[in-house]
Protein backbone atom coordinates (compact mmCIF):
# COMPACT_ATOMS: atom_id res chain seq x y z
CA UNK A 1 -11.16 -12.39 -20.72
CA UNK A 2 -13.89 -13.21 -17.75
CA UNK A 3 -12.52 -15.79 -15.66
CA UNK A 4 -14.50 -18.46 -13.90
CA UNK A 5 -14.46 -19.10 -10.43
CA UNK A 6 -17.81 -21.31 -10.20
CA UNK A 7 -16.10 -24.01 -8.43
CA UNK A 8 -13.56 -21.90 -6.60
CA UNK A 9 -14.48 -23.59 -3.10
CA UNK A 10 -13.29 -26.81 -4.65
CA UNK A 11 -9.90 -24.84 -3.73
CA UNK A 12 -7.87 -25.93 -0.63
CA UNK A 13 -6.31 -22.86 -0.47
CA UNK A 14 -6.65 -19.24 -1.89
CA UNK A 15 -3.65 -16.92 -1.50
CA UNK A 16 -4.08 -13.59 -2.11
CA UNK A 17 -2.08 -9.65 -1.62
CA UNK A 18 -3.04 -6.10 -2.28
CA UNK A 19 -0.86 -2.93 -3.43
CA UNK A 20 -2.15 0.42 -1.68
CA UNK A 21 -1.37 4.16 -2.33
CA UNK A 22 -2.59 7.37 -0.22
CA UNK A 23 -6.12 8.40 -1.20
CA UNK A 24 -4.87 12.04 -1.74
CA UNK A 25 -1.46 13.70 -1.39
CA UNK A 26 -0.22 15.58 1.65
CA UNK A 27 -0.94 19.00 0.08
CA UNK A 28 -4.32 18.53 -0.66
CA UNK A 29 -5.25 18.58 2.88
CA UNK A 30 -6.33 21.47 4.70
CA UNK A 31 -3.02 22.59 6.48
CA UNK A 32 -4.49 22.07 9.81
CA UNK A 33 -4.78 18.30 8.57
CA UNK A 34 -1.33 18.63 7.45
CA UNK A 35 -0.18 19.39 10.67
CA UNK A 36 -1.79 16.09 12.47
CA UNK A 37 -0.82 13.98 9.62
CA UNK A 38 2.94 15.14 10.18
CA UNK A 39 2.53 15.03 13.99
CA UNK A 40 0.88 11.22 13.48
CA UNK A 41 3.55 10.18 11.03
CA UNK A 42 7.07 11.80 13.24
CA UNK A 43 5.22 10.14 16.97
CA UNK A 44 5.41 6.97 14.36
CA UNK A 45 9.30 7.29 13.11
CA UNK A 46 10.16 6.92 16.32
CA UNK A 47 9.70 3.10 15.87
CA UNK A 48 10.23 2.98 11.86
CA UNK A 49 12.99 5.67 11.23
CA UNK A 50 12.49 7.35 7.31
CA UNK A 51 8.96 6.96 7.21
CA UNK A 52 7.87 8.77 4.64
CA UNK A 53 4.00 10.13 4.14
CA UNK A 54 3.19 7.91 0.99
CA UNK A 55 4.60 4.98 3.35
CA UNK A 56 2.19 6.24 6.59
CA UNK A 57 -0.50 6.68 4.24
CA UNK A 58 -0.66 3.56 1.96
CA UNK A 59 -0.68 1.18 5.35
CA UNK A 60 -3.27 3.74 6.77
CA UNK A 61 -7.01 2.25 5.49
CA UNK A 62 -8.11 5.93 7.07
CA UNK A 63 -5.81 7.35 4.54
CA UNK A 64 -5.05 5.32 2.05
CA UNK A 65 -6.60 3.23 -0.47
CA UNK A 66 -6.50 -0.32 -2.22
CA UNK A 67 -5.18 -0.06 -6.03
CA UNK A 68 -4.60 -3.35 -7.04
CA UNK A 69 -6.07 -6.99 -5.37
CA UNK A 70 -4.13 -10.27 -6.78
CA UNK A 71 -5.21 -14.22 -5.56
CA UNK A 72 -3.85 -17.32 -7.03
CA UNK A 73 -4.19 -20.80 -6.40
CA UNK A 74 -2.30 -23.78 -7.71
CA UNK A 75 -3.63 -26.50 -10.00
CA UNK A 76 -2.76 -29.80 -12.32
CA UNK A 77 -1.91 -28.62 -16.16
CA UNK A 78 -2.53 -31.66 -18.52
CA UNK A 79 0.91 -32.75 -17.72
CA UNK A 80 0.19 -33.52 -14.00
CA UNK A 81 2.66 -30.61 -13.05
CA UNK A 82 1.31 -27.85 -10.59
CA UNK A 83 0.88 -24.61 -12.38
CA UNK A 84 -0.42 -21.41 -10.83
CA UNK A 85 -3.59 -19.62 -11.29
CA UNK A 86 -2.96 -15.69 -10.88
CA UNK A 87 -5.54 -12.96 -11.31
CA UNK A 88 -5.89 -9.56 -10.16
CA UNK A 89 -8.52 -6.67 -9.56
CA UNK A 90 -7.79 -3.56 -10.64
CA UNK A 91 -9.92 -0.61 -11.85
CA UNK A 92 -11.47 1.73 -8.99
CA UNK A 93 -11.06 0.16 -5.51
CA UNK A 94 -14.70 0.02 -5.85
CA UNK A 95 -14.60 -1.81 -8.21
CA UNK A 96 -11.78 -4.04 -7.42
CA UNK A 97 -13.80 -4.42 -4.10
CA UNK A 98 -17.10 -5.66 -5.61
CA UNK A 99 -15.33 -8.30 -7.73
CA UNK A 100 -13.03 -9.39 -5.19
CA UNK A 101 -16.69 -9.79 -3.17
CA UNK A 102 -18.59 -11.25 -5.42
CA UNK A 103 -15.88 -13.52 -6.60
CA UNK A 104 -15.01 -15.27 -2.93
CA UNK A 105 -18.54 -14.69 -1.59
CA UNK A 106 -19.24 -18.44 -1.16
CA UNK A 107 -15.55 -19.92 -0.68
CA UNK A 108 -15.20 -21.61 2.51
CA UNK A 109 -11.66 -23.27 2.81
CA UNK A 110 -8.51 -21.78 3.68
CA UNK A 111 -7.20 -18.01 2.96
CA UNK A 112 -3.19 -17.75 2.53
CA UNK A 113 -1.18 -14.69 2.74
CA UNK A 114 1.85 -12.98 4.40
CA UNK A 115 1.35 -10.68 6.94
CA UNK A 116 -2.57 -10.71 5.55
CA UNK A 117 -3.87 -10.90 9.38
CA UNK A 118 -2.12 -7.72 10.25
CA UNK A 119 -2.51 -5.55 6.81
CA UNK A 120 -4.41 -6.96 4.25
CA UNK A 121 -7.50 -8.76 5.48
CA UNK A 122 -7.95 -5.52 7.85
CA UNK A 123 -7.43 -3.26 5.26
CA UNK A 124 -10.09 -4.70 2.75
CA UNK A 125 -12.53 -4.73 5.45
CA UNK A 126 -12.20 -1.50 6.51
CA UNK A 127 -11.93 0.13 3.31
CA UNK A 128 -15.30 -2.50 2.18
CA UNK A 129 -16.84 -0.39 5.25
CA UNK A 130 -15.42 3.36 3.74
CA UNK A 131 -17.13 2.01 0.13
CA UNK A 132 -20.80 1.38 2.37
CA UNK A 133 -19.98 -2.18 1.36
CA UNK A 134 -20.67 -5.40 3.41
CA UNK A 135 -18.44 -8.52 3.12
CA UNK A 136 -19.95 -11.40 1.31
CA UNK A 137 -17.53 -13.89 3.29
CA UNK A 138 -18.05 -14.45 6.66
CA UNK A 139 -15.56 -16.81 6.59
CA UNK A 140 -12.84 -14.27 5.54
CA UNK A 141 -13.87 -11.43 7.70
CA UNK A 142 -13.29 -14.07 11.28
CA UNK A 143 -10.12 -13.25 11.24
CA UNK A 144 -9.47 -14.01 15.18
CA UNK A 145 -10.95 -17.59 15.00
CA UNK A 146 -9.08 -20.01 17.35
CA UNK A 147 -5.61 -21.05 15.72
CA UNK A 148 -6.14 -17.77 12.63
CA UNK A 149 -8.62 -20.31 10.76
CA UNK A 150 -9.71 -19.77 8.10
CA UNK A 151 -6.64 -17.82 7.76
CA UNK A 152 -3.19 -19.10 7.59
CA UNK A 153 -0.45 -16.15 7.89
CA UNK A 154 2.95 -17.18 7.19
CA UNK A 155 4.50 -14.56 9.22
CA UNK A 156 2.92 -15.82 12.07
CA UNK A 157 2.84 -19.43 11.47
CA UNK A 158 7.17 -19.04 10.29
CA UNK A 159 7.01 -17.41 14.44
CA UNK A 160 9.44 -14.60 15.54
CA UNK A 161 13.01 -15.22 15.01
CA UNK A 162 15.67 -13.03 17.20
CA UNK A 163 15.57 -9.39 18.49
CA UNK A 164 14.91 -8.32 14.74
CA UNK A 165 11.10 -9.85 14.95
CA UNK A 166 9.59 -11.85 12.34
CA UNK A 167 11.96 -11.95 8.84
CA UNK A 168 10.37 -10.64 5.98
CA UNK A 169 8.76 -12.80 3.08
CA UNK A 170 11.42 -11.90 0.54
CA UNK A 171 14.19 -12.91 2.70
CA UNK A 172 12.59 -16.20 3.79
CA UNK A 173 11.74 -16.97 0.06
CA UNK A 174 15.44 -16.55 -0.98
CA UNK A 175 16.69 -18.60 1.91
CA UNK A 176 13.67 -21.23 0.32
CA UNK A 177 15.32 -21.09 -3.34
CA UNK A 178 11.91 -19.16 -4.08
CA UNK A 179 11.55 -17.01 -6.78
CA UNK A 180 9.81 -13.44 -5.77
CA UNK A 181 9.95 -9.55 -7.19
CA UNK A 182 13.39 -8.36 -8.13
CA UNK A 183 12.82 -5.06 -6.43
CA UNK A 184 11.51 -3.29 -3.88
CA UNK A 185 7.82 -1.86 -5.39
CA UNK A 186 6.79 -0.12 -1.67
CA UNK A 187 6.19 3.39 -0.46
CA UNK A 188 7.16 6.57 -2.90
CA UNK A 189 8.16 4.14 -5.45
CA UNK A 190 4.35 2.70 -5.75
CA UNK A 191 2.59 6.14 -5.57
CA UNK A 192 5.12 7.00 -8.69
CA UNK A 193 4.12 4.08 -10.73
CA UNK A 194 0.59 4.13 -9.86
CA UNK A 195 0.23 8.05 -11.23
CA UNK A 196 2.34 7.37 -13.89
CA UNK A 197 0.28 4.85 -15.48
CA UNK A 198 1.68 1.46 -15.06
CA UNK A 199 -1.14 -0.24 -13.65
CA UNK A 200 0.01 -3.52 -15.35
CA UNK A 201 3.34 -3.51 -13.70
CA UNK A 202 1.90 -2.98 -10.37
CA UNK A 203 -0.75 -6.04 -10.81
CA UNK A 204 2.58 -8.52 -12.35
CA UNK A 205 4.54 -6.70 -8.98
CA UNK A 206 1.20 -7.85 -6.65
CA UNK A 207 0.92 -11.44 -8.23
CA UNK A 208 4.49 -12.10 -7.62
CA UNK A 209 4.09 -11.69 -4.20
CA UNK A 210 0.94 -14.23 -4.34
CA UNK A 211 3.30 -16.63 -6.44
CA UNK A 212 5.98 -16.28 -3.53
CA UNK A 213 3.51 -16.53 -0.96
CA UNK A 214 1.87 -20.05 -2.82
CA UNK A 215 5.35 -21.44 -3.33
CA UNK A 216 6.18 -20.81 0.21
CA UNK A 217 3.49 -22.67 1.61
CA UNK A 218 4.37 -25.95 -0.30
CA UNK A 219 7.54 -25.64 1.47
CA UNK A 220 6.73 -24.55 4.79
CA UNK A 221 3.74 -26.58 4.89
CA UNK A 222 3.40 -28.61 2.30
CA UNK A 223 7.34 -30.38 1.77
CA UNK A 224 6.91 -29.96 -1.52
CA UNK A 225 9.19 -28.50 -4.59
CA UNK A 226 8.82 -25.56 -5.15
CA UNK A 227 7.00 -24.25 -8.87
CA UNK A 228 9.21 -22.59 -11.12
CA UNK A 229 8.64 -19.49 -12.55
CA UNK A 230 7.44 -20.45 -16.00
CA UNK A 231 4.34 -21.93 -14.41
CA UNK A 232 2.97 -18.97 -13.02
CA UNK A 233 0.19 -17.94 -15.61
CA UNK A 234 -1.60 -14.43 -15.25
CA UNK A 235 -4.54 -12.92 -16.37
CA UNK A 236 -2.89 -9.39 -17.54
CA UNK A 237 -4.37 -6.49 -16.98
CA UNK A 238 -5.78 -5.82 -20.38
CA UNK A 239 -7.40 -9.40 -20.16
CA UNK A 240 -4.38 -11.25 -21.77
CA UNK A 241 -3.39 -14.35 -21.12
CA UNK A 242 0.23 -14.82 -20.62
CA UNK A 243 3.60 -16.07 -18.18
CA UNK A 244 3.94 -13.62 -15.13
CA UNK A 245 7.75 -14.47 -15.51
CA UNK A 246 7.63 -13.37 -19.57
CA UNK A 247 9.03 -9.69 -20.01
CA UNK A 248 6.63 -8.92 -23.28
CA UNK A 249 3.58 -10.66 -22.02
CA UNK A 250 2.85 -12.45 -25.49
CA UNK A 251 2.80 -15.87 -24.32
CA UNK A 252 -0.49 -17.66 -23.81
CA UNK A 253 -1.95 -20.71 -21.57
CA UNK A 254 -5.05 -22.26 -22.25
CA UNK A 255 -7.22 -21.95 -18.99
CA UNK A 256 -6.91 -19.84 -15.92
CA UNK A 257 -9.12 -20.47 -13.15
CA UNK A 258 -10.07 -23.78 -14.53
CA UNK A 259 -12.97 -25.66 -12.98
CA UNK A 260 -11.37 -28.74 -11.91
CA UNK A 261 -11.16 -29.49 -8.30
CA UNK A 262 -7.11 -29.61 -7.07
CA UNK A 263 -6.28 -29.84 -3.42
CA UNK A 264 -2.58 -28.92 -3.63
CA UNK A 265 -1.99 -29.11 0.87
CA UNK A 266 -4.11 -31.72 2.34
CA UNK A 267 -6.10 -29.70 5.04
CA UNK A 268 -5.27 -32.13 7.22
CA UNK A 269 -1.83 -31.42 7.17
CA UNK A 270 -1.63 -27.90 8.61
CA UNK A 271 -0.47 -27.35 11.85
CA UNK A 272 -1.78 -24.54 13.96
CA UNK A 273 -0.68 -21.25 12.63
CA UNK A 274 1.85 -20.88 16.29
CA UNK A 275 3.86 -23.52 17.63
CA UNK A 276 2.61 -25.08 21.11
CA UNK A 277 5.80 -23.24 22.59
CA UNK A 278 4.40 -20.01 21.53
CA UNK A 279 1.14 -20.50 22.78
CA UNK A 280 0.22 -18.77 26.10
C-alpha cells in the first residue's frame, strides 16, 4: 500500500524515531580496528558501565547504521476521535533514507521526538552524508535554531530532574498512564532480531515509541487525554493495514495518512523547549 503524504505540511506536528544496528560485526574488522574499537568503547564504560559493542556501535553513525525509520501524526477518524497515523521505512537504509527524504522534503511545521536532538536527527544526517545524500529539509536539518525550533525534544523540554539526569521516555510515559513497548528492544537484543529476520517486529517496536512519544506530547503540551492503544493504526511492513496494538495484524482501517488537514497542538501553545529558569 503507497501512502500519501501530499498534504503532510497541513500537519502541526510530525513525530518520528529510528532503530539502528552496527554496520558490521566486531570480527569483521581488521584486528588493528578491533583494537581501537575496544579501546573507544572501555575509555566509554567508564561513564555507561556494561556497554557492550552492538550498544557503542548502533549509537555510533561512524559505525552503525539506520534499519528501520517510523513517523506518525495524529488525526480526526469519522467519529471526531484522534486516531494515529503510523508508518515506517524499512528496506536498505538507502532506501529508507530516500523515502524518508522525499517524503518530508517540503514539510515545514514542527518535528517531535525524544531525545531526537541528541541521536536521531544527528544520526540521519550524518548517515544521509555516508549515503552521498543531501537533505531535502532545511527545516529539519537546523537543528540549533533559537528555542530547538523546528524541533521540539521532550527530553529537553520535560528538563533534568535530580542527580540521575533527564528520566527516560518509558518511565515518564508510565508515570503519564501512557501506553509504550513492553520490553526493552535496545543493544544485543536488536542486532539479534534484526539478523534473524523480524523486520516487522522491529518497525511495530519503532512505531510504539512514535505512539508514546505523540501521546506524550498531548499531555505535556497539549493537556489533553491521552489515545488509547486501539487507535494507533500502522502501515505493516508488508504494506498491511492493521492496529499496532493487534498481536496477528489482521485488522484493517480505512485510510492512513489521510489528506485532511488536523492540527492536534495549537502552535501557539508551545512553550520554549527549556524553562526560563534553565535558560543561561
Amino acid at each position: 500500500m503507497k501512502t500519501k503524504l501530499t498534504s503532510l505540511n497541513q500537519i502541526s506536528h510530525v513525530a518520528l524515531a529510528i532503530k539502528t544496528v552496527p554496520r558490521f560485526a566486531l570480527c569483521d574488522y581488521e584486528p588493528q580496528a578491533q583494537d581501537n574499537i575496544n579501546r573507544l568503547i572501555a575509555q566509554a564504560r567508564s561513564k555507561f558501565p556494561g556497554l557492550t559493542y552492538e550498544q557503542y556501535a548502533s549509537l555510533n553513525p561512524d559505525f552503525g547504521r539506520i534499519i528501520c525509520i517510523s513517523v506518525g501524526y495524529i488525526v480526526e477518524n469519522a467519529d471526531g476521535d484522534p486516531v494515529m497515523r503510523l508508518k515506517s521505512y524499512t528496506g536498505s537504509e538507502e532506501e529508507q533514507l530516500t523515502e524518508f527524504n522525499r517524503h518530508l522534503a517540503n514539510y515545514g511545521n514542527t518535528f517531535v521526538h525524544a531525545k531526537g536532538r541528541s541521536f536521531d536527527v544527528p544520526f540521519i544526517l550524518a548517515r544521509m552524508s555516508a549515503q552521498e545524500m543531501h537533505c531535502a529539509n532545511k527545516n529539519f536539518a537546523a537543528q540549533h535554531r533559537p528555542n530547538g525550533y523546528p524541533h521540539l525534544d521532550l527530553t529537553e523540554y520535560h528538563a533534568d530532574h535530580g542527580p540521575g539526569g533527564r528520566l527516560p521516555l518509558s518511565l515518564v510515559a508510565s508515570m503519564a498512564g501512557v501506553a509504550s513497548p513492553g520490553f526493552d528492544f535496545n543493544g544485543q537484543k536488536l542486532w539479534a532480531a534484526f539478523h534473524g529476520g523480524e523486520h516487522r517486529l522491529i518497525a511495530r517496536h519503532c512505531e510504539w515509541s512514535v505512539a508514546t512519544t505523540l501521546n506524550l506530547l498531548r499531555i505535556l503540551v497539549g493537556n489533553y487525554e491521552p489515545i488509547p492503544c486501539e487507535r494507533y493504526y500502522s502501515v505493516e511492513v508488508d504494506g498491511e493495514c492493521g492496529h499496532l496494538a493487534a498481536a496477528d495484524a489482521n485488522g484493517c482501517c480505512p485510510s492512513v495518512w489521510d489528506d485532511r488537514p488536523q492540527f492536534f497542538v495549537p502552535s501557539d501553545r508551545i512553550p520554549p523547549i527549556r524553562p526560563e529558569r534553565f535558560a543561561s
